[in-house]
C-alpha atoms as a PDB file:
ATOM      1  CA  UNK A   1      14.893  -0.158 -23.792  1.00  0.00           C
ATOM      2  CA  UNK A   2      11.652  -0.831 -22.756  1.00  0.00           C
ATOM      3  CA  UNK A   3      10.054   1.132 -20.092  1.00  0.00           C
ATOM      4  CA  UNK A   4       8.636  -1.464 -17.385  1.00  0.00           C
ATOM      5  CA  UNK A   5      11.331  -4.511 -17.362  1.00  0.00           C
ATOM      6  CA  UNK A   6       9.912  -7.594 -18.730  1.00  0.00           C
ATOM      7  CA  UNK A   7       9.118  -9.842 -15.123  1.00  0.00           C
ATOM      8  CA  UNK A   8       7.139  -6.833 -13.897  1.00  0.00           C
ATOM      9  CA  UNK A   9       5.570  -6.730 -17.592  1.00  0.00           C
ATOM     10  CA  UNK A  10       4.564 -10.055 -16.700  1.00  0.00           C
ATOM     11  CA  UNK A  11       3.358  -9.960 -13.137  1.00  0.00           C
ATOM     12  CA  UNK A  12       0.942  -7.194 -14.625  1.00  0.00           C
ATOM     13  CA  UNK A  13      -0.036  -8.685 -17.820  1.00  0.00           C
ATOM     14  CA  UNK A  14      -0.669 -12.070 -16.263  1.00  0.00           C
ATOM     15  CA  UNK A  15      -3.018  -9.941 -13.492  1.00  0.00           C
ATOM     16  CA  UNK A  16      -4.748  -8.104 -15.858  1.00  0.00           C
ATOM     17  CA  UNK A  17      -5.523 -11.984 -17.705  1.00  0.00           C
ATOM     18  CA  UNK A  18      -6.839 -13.426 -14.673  1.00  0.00           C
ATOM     19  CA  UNK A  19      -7.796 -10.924 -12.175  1.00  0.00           C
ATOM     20  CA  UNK A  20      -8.817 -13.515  -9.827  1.00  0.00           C
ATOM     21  CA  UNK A  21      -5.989 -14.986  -9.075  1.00  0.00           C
ATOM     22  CA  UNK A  22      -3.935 -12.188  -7.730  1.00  0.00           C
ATOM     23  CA  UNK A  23      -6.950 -10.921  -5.640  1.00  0.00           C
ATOM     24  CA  UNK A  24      -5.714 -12.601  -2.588  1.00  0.00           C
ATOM     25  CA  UNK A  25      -2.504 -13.726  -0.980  1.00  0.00           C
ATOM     26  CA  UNK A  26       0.840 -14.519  -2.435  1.00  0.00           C
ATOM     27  CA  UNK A  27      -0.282 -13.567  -5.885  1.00  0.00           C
ATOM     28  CA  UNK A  28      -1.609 -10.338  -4.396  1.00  0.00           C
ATOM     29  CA  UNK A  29       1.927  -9.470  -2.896  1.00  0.00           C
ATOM     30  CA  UNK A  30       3.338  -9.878  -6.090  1.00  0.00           C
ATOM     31  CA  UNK A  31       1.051  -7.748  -7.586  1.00  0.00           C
ATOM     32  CA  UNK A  32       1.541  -4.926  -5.259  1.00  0.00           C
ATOM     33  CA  UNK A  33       5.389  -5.451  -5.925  1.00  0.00           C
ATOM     34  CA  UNK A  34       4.963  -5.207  -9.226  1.00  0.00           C
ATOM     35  CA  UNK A  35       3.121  -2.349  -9.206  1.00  0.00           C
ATOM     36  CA  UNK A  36       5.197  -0.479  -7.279  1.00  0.00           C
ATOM     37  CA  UNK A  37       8.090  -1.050  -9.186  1.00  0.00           C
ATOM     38  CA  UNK A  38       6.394  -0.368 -12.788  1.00  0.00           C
ATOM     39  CA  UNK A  39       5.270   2.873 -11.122  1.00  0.00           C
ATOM     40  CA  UNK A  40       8.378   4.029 -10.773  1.00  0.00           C
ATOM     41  CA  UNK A  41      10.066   2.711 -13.876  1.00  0.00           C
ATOM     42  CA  UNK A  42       7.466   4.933 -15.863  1.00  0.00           C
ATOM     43  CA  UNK A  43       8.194   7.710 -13.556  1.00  0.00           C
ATOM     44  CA  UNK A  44      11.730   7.455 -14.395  1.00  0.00           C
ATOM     45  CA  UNK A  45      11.787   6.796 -18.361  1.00  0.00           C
ATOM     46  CA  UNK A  46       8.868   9.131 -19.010  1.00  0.00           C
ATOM     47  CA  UNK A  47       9.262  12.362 -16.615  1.00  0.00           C
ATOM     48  CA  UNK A  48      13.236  11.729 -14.943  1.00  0.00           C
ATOM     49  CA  UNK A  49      12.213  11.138 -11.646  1.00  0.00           C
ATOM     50  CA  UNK A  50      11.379   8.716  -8.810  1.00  0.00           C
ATOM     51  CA  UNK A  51      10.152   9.092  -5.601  1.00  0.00           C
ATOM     52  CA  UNK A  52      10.273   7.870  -2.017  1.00  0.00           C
ATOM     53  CA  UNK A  53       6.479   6.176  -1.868  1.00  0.00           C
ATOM     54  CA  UNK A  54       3.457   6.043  -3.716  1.00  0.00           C
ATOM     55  CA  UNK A  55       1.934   9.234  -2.408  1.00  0.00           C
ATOM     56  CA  UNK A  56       5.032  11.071  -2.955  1.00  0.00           C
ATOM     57  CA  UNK A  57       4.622   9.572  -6.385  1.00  0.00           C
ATOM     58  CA  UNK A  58       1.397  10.441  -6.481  1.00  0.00           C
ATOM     59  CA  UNK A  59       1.990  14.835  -5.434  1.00  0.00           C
ATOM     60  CA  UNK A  60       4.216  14.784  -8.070  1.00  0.00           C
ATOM     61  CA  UNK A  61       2.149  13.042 -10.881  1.00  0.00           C
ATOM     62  CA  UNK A  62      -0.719  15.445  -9.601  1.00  0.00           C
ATOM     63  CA  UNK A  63       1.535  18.712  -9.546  1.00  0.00           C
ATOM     64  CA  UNK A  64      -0.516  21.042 -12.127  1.00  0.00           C
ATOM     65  CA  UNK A  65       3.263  22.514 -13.529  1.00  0.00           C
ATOM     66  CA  UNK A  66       4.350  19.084 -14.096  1.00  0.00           C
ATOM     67  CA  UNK A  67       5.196  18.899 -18.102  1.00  0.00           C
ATOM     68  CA  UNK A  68       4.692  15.351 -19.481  1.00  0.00           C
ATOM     69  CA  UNK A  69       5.787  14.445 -22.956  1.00  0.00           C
ATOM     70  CA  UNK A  70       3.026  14.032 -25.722  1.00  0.00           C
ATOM     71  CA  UNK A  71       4.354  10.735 -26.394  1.00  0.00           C
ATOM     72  CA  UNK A  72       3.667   9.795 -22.965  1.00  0.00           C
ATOM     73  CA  UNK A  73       0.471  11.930 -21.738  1.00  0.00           C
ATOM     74  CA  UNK A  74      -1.619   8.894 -22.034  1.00  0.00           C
ATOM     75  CA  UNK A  75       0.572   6.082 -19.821  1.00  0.00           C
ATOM     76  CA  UNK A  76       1.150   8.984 -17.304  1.00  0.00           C
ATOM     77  CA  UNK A  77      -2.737   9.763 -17.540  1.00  0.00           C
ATOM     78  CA  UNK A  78      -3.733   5.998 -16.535  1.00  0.00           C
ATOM     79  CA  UNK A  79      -0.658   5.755 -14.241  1.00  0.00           C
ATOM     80  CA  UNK A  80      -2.477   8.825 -12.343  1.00  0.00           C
ATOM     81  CA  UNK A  81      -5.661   7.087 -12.495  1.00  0.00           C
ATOM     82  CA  UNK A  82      -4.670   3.581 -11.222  1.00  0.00           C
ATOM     83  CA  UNK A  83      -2.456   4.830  -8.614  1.00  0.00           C
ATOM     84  CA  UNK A  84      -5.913   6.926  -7.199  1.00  0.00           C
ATOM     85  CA  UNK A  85      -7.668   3.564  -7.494  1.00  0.00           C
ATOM     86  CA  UNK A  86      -4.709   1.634  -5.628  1.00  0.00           C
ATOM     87  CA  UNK A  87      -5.697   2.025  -2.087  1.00  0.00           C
ATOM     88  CA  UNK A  88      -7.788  -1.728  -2.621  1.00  0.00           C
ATOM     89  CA  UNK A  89      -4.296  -3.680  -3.448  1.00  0.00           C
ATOM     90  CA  UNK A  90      -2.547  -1.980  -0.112  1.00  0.00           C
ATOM     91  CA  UNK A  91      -5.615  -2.384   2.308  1.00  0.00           C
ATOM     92  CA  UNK A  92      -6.103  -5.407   5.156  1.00  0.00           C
ATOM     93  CA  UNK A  93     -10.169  -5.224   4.310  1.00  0.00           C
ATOM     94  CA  UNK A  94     -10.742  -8.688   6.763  1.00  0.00           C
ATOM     95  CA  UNK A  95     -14.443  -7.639   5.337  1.00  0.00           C
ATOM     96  CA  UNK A  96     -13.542  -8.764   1.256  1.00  0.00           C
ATOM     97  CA  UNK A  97     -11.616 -12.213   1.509  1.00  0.00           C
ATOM     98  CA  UNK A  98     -12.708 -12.860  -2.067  1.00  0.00           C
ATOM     99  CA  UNK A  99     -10.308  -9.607  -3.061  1.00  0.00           C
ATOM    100  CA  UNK A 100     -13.442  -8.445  -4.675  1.00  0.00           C
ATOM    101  CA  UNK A 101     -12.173  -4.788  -4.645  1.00  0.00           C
ATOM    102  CA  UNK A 102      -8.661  -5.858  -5.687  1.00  0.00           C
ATOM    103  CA  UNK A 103     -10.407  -7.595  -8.679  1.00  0.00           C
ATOM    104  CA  UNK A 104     -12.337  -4.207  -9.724  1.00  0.00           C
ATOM    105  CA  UNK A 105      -8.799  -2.107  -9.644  1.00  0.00           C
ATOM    106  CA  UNK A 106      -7.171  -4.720 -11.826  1.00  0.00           C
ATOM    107  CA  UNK A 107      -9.746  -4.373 -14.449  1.00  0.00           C
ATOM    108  CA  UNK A 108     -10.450  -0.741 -13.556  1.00  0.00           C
ATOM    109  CA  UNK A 109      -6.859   0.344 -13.762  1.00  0.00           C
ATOM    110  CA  UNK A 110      -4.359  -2.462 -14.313  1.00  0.00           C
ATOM    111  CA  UNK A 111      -5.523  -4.032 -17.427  1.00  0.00           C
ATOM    112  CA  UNK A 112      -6.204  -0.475 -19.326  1.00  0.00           C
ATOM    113  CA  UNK A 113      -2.067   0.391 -18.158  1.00  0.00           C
ATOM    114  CA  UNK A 114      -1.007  -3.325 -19.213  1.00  0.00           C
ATOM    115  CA  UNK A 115      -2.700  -2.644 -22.874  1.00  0.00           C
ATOM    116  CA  UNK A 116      -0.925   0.887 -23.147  1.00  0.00           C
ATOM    117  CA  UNK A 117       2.561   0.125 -22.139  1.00  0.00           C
ATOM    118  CA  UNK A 118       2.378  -3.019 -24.585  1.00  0.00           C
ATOM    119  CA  UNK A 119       1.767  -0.750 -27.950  1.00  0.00           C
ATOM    120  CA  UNK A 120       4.871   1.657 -26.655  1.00  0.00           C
END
């Protein structure tokens, strides 16, 4: 079974393609959806747990007792890492209508977690 189901697969891998078309609007939504979601699907099939929001999700991932399989250290690393970086995707900046911040995080921190979770 694969650890992110395949239309959030998608939503991320077609993202991390064209970064500029999920920047803004509908496409951003969807992108935030889908991030969500494959957060806590790796959560769940990597570590056993899921949690209420993404900085619940995020205490836990940062918890210095928390044991994380060898087979997963590196997904759970650059999970850690793009949910820091998230804050872009869930902002109303009026300031960046280009998404120009939401473009940096989805070739910061998406496309490095798209490439990983495609060779497990």
């Amino acid at each position: 079974m694969p650890i992110v189901d395949e239309s959030t697969l998608a939503t991320l891998s077609s993202a991390a393609e064209a970064p500029t078309d999920y920047a803004v609007g509908a496409d951003r939504q969807e992108l935030k959806a889908a991030f969500d979601i494959a957060s806590s699907q790796i959560t769940k099939h990597a570590l056993g747990f899921e949690s209420q929001n993404r900085m619940m999700l995020r205490q836990k991932l940062n918890r210095a007792d928390l044991a994380v399989p060898d087979e997963f250290k590196k997904l759970i690393n650059l999970l850690r890492t793009a949910l820091a970086k998230a804050e872009p995707l869930y902002s109303s900046n009026v300031y960046d209508e280009e998404g120009t911040e939401v473009i940096e995080f989805i070739q910061a921190a998406v496309q490095p977690l798209v490439k990983c979770l495609q060779k497990i």
